[in-house]
Every structure is written in structure tokens, then in C-alpha cells.
PDB file of N, CA and C in Angstrom:
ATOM      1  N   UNK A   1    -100.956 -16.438  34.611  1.00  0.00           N
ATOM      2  CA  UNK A   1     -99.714 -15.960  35.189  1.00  0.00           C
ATOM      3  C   UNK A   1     -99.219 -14.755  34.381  1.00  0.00           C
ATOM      4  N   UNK A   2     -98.839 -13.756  35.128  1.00  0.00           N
ATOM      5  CA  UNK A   2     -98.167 -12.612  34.437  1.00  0.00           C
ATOM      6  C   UNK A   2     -97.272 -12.611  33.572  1.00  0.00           C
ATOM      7  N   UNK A   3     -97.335 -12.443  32.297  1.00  0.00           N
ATOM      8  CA  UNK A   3     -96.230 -12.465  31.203  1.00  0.00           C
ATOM      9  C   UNK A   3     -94.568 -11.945  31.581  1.00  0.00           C
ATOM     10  N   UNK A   4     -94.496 -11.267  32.445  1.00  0.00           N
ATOM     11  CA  UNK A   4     -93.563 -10.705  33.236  1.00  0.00           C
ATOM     12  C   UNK A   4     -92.667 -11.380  33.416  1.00  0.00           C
ATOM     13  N   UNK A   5     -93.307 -12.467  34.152  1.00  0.00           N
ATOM     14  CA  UNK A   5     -92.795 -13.310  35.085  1.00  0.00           C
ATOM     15  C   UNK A   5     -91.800 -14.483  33.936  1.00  0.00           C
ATOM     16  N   UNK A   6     -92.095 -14.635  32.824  1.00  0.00           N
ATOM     17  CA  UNK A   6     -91.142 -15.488  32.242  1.00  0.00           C
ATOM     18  C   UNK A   6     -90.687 -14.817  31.516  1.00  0.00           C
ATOM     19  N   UNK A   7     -90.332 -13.652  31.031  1.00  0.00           N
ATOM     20  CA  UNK A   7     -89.340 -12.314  30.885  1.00  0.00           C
ATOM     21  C   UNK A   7     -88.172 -12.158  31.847  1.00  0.00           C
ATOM     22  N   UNK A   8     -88.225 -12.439  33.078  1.00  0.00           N
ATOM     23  CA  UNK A   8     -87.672 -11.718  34.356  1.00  0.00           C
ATOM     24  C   UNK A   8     -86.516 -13.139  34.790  1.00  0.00           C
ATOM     25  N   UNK A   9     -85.721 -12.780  35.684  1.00  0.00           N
ATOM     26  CA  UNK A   9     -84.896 -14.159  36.183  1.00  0.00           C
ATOM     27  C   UNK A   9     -85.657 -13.618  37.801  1.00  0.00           C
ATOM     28  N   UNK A  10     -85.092 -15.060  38.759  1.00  0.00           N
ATOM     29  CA  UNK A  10     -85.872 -14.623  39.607  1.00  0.00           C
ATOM     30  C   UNK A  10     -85.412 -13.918  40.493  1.00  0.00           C
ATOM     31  N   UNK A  11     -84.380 -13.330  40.166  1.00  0.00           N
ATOM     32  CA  UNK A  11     -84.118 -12.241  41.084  1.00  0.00           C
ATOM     33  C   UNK A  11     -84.634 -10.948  40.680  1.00  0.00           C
ATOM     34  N   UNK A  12     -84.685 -10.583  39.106  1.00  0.00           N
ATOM     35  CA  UNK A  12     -85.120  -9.361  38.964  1.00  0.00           C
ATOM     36  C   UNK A  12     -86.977  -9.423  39.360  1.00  0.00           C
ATOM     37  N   UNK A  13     -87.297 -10.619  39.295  1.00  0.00           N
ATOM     38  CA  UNK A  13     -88.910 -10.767  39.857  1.00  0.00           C
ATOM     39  C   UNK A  13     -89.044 -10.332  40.888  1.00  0.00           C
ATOM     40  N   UNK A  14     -87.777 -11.245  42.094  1.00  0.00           N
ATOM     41  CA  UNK A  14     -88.412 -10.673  43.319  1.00  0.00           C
ATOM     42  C   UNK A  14     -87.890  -8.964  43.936  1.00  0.00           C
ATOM     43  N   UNK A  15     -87.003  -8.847  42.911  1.00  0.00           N
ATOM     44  CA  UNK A  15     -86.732  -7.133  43.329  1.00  0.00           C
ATOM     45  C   UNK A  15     -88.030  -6.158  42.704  1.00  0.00           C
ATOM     46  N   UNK A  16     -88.385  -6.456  41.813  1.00  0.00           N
ATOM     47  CA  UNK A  16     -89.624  -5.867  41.214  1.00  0.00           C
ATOM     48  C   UNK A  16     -91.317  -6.052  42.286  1.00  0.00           C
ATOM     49  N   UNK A  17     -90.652  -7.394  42.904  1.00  0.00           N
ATOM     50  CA  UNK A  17     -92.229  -7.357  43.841  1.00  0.00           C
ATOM     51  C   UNK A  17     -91.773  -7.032  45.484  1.00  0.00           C
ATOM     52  N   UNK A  18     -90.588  -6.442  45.435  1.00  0.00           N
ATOM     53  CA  UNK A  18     -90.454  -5.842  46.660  1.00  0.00           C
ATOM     54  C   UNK A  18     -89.784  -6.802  47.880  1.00  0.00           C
ATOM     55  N   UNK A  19     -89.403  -7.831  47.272  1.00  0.00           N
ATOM     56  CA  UNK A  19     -88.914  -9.011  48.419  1.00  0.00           C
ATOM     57  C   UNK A  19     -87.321  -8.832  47.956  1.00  0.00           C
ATOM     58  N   UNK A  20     -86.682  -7.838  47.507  1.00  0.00           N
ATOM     59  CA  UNK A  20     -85.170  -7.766  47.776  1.00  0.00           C
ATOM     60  C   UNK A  20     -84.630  -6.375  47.900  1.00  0.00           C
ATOM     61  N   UNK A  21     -84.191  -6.171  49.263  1.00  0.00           N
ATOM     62  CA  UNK A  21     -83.964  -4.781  49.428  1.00  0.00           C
ATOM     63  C   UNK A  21     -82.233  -4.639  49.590  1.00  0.00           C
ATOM     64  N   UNK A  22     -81.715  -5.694  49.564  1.00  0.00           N
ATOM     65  CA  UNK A  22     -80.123  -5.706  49.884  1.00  0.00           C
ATOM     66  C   UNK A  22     -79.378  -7.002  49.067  1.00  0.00           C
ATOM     67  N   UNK A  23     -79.363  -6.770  47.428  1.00  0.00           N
ATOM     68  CA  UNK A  23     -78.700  -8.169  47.403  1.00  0.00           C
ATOM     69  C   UNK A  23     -77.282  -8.121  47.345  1.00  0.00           C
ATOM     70  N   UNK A  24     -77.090  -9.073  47.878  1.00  0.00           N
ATOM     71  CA  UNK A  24     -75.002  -9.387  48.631  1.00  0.00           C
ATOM     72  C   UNK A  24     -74.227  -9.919  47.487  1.00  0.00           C
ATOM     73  N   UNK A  25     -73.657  -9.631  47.385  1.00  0.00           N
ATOM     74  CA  UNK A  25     -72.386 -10.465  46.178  1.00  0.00           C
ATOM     75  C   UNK A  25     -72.760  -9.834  44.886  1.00  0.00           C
ATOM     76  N   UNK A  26     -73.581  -9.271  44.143  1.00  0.00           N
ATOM     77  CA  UNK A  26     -73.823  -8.741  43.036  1.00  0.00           C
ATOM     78  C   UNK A  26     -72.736  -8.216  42.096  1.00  0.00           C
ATOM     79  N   UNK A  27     -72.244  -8.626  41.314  1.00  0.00           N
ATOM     80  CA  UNK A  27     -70.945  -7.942  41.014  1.00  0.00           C
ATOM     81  C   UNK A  27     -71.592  -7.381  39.337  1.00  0.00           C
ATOM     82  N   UNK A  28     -70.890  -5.891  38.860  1.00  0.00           N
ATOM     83  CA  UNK A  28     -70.875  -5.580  37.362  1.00  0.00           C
ATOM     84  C   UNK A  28     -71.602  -4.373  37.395  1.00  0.00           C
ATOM     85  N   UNK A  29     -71.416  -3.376  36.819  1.00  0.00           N
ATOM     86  CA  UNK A  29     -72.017  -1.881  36.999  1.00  0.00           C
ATOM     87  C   UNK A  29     -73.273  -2.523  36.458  1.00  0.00           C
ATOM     88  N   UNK A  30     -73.336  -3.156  34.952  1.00  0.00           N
ATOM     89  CA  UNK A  30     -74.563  -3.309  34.063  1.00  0.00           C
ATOM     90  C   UNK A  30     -75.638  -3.910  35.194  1.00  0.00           C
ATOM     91  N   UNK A  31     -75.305  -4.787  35.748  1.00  0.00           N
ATOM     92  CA  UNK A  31     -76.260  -5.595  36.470  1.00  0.00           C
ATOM     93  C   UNK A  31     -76.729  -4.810  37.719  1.00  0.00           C
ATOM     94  N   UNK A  32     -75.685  -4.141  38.280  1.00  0.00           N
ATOM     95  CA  UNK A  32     -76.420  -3.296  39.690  1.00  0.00           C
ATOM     96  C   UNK A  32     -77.129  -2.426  38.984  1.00  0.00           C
ATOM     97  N   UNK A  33     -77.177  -1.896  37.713  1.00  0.00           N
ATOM     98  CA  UNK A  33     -77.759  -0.782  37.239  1.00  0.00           C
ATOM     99  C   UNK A  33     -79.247  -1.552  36.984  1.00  0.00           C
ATOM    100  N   UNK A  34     -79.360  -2.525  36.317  1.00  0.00           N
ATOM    101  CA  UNK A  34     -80.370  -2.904  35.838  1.00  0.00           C
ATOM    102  C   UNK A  34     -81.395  -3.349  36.681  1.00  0.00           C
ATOM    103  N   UNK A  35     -80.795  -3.708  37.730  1.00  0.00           N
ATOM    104  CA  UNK A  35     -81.690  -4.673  39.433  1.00  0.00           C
ATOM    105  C   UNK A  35     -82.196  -2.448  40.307  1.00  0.00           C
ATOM    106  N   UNK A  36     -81.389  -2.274  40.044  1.00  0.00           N
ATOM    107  CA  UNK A  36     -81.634  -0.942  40.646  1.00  0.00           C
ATOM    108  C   UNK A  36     -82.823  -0.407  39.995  1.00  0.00           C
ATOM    109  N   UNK A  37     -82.408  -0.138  38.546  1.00  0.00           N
ATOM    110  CA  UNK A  37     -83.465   0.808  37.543  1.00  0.00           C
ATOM    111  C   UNK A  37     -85.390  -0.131  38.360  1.00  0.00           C
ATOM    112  N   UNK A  38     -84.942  -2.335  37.901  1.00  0.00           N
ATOM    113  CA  UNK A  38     -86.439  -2.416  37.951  1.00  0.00           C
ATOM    114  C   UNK A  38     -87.065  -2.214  39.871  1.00  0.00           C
ATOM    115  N   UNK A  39     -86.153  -1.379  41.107  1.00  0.00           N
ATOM    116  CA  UNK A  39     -86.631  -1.492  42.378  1.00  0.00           C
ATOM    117  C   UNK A  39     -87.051   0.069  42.034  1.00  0.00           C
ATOM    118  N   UNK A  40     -86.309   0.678  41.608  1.00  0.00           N
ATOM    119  CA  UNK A  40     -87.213   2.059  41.294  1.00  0.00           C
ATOM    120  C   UNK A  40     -88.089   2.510  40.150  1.00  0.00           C
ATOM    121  N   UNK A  41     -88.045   1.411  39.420  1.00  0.00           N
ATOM    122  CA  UNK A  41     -89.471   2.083  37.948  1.00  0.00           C
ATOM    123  C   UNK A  41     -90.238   1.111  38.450  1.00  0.00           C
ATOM    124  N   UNK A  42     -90.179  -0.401  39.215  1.00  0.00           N
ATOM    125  CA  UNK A  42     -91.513  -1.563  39.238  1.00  0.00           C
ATOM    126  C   UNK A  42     -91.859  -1.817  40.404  1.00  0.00           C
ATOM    127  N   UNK A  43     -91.079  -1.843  41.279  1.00  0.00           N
ATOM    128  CA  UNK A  43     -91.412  -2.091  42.994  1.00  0.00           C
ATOM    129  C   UNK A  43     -92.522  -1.105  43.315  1.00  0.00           C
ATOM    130  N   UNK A  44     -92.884  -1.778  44.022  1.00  0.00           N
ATOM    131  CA  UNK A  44     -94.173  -0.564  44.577  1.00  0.00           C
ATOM    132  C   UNK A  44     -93.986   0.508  45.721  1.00  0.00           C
ATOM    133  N   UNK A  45     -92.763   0.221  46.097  1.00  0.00           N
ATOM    134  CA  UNK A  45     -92.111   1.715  46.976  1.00  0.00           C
ATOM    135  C   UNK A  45     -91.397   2.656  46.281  1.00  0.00           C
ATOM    136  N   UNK A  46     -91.102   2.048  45.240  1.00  0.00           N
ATOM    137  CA  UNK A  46     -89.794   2.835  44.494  1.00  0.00           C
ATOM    138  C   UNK A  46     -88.527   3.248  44.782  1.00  0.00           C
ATOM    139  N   UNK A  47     -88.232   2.101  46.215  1.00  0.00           N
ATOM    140  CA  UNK A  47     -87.208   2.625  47.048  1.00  0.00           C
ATOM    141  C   UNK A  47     -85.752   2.245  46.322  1.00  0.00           C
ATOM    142  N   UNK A  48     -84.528   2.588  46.599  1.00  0.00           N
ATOM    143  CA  UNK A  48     -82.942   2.613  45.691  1.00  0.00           C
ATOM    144  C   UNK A  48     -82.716   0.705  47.162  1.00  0.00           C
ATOM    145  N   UNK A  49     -81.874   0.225  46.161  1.00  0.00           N
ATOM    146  CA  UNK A  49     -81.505  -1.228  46.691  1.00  0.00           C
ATOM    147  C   UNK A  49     -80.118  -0.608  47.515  1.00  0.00           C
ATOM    148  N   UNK A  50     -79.330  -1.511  48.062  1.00  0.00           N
ATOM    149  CA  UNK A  50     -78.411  -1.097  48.782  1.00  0.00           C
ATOM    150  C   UNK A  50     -77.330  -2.386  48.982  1.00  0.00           C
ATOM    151  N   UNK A  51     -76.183  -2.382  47.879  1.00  0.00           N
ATOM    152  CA  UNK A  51     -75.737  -3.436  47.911  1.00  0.00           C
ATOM    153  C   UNK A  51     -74.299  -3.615  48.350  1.00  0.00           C
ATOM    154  N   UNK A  52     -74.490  -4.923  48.778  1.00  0.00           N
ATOM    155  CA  UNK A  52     -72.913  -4.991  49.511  1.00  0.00           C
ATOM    156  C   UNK A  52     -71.835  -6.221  49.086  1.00  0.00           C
ATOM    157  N   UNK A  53     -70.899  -5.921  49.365  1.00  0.00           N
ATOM    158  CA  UNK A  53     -69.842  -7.425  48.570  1.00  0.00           C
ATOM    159  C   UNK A  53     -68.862  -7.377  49.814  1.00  0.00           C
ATOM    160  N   UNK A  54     -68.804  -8.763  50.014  1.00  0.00           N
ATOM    161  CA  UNK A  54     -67.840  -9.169  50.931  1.00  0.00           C
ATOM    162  C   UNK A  54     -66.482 -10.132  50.334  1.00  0.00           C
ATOM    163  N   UNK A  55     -65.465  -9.838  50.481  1.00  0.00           N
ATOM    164  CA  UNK A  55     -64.664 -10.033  49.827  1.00  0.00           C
ATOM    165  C   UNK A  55     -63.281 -10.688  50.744  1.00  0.00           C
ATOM    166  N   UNK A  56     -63.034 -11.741  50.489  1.00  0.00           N
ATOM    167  CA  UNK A  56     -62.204 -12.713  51.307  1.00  0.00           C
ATOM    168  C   UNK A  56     -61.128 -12.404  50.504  1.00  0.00           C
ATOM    169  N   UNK A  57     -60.145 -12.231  52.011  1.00  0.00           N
ATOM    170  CA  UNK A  57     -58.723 -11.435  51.840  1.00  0.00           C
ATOM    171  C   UNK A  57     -58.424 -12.051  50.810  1.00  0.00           C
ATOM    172  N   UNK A  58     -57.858 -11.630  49.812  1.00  0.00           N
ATOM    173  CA  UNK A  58     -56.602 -12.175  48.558  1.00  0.00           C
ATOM    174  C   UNK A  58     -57.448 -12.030  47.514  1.00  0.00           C
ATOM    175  N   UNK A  59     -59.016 -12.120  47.854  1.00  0.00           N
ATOM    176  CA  UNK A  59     -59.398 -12.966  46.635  1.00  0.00           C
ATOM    177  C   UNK A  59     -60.159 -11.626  45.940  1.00  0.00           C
ATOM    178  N   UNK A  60     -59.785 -11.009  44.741  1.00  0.00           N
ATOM    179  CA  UNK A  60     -60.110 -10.252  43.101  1.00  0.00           C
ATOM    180  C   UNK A  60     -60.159  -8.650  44.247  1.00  0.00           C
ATOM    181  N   UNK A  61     -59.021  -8.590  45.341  1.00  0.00           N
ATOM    182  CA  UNK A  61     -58.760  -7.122  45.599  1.00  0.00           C
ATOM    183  C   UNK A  61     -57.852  -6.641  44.967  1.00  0.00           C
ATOM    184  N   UNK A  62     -58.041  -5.422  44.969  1.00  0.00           N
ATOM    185  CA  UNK A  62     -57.650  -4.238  43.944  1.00  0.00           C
ATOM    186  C   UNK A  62     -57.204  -3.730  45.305  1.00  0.00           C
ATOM    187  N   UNK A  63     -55.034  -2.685  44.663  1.00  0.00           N
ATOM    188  CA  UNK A  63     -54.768  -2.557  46.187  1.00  0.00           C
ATOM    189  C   UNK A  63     -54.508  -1.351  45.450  1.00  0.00           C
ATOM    190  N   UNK A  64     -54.078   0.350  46.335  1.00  0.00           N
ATOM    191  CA  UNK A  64     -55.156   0.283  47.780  1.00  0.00           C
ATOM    192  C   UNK A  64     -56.858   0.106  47.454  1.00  0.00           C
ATOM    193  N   UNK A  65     -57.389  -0.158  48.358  1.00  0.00           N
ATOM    194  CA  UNK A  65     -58.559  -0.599  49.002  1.00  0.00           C
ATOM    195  C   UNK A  65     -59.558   1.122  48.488  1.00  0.00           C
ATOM    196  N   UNK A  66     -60.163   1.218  48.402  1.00  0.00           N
ATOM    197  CA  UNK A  66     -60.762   2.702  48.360  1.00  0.00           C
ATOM    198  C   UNK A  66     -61.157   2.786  49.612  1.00  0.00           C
ATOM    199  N   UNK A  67     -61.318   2.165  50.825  1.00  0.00           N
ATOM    200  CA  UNK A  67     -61.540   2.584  51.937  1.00  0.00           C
ATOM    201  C   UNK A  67     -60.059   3.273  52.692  1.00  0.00           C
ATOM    202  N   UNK A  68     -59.071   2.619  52.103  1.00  0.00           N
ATOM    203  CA  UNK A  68     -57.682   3.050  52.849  1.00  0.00           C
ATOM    204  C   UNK A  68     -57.501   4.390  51.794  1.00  0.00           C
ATOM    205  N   UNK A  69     -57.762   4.349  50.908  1.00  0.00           N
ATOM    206  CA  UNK A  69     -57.544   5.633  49.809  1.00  0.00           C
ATOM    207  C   UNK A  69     -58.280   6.674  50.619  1.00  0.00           C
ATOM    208  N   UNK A  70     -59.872   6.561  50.964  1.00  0.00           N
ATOM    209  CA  UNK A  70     -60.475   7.471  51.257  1.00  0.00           C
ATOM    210  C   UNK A  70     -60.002   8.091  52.882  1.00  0.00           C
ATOM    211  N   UNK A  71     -59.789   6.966  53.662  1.00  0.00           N
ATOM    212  CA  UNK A  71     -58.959   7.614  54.849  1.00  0.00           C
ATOM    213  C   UNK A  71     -57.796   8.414  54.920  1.00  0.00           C
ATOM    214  N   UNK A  72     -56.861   8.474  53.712  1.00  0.00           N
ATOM    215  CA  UNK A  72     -55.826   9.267  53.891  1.00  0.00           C
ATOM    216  C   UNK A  72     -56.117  10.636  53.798  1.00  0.00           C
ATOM    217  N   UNK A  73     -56.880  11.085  53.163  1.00  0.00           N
ATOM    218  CA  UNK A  73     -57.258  12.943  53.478  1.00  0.00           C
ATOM    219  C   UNK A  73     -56.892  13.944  52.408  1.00  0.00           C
ATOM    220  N   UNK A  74     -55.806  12.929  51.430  1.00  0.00           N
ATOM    221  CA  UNK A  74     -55.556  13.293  50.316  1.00  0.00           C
ATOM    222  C   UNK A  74     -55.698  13.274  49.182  1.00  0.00           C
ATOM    223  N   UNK A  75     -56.663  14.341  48.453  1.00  0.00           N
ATOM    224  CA  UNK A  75     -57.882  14.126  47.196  1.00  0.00           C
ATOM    225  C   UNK A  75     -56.541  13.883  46.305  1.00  0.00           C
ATOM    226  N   UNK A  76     -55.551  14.326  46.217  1.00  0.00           N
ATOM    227  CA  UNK A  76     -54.593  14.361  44.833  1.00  0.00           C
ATOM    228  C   UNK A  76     -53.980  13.181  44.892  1.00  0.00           C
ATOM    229  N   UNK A  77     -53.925  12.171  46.066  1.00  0.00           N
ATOM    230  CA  UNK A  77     -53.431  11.052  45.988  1.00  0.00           C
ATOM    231  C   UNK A  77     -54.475   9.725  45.878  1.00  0.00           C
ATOM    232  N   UNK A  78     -55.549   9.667  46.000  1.00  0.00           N
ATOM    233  CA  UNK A  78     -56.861   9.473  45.741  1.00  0.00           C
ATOM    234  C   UNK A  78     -57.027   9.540  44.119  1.00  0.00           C
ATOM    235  N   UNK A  79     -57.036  10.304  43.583  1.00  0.00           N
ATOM    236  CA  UNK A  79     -56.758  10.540  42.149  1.00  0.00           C
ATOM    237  C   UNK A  79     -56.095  10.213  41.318  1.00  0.00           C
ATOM    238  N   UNK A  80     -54.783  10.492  41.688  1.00  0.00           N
ATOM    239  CA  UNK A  80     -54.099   9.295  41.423  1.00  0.00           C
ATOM    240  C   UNK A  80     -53.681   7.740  41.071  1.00  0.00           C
TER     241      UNK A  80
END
């Protein structure tokens, strides 16, 4: 068995062998960075992951929303 493989948890295994192209709930820059870095230095496409978080009203939102920020049109209030 590949030495790899008990190095790795099994998610960074199966992003490295190409069986995770979207993982959901992922939370922490360090960790999206690190699941990202092994789909583009070890996967065999080298393709970028694409991740998403779904987030039930009330629960660890930050207000405004950056989607309502980005709809208003205003970079200086955005910045803000």
C-alpha cells in the first residue's frame, strides 16, 4: 500500500486521486488552501476544486452578506 495513503486523511486522499471535485461545508482559509494546493500539485488533472457552504439562516452569518454588499454598486461602501 502506498505510504501516502497513511500520511493523508481521507479526504485529502480522495482529492489527490481525483474523486473530489466540489467539497461542501469546508470551512478555514488553511484547509481550503491545503485540499486545493494537493487537487492541483497530485490529482492527475490538476484541475482548481470549487467549494461551496450552505449556511442556515442565523447560524455563524456575518451581516451584510457579501452578496448584498456586492449588489449595491458601491466599491467605497463595500470597503468599508
Amino acid at each position: 500500500m502506498n505510504r501516502l495513503f497513511f500520511l493523508m486523511s481521507p479526504l485529502k486522499q480522495r482529492v489527490a486521486n481525483g474523486e473530489v471535485v466540489s467539497p461542501f461545508s469546508l470551512k478555514g482559509a488553511k484547509q481550503i488552501h491545503q485540499k486545493q494546493q494537493i487537487a492541483v500539485e497530485k490529482s492527475r488533472l490538476h484541475i482548481l476544486l470549487l467549494f461551496g457552504l450552505n449556511m442556515i439562516q442565523g447560524y455563524e452569518t456575518t451581516f451584510p452578506i457579501p452578496l448584498a454588499l456586492s449588489t449595491s454598486g458601491n466599491m467605497e461602501l463595500v470597503e468599508r
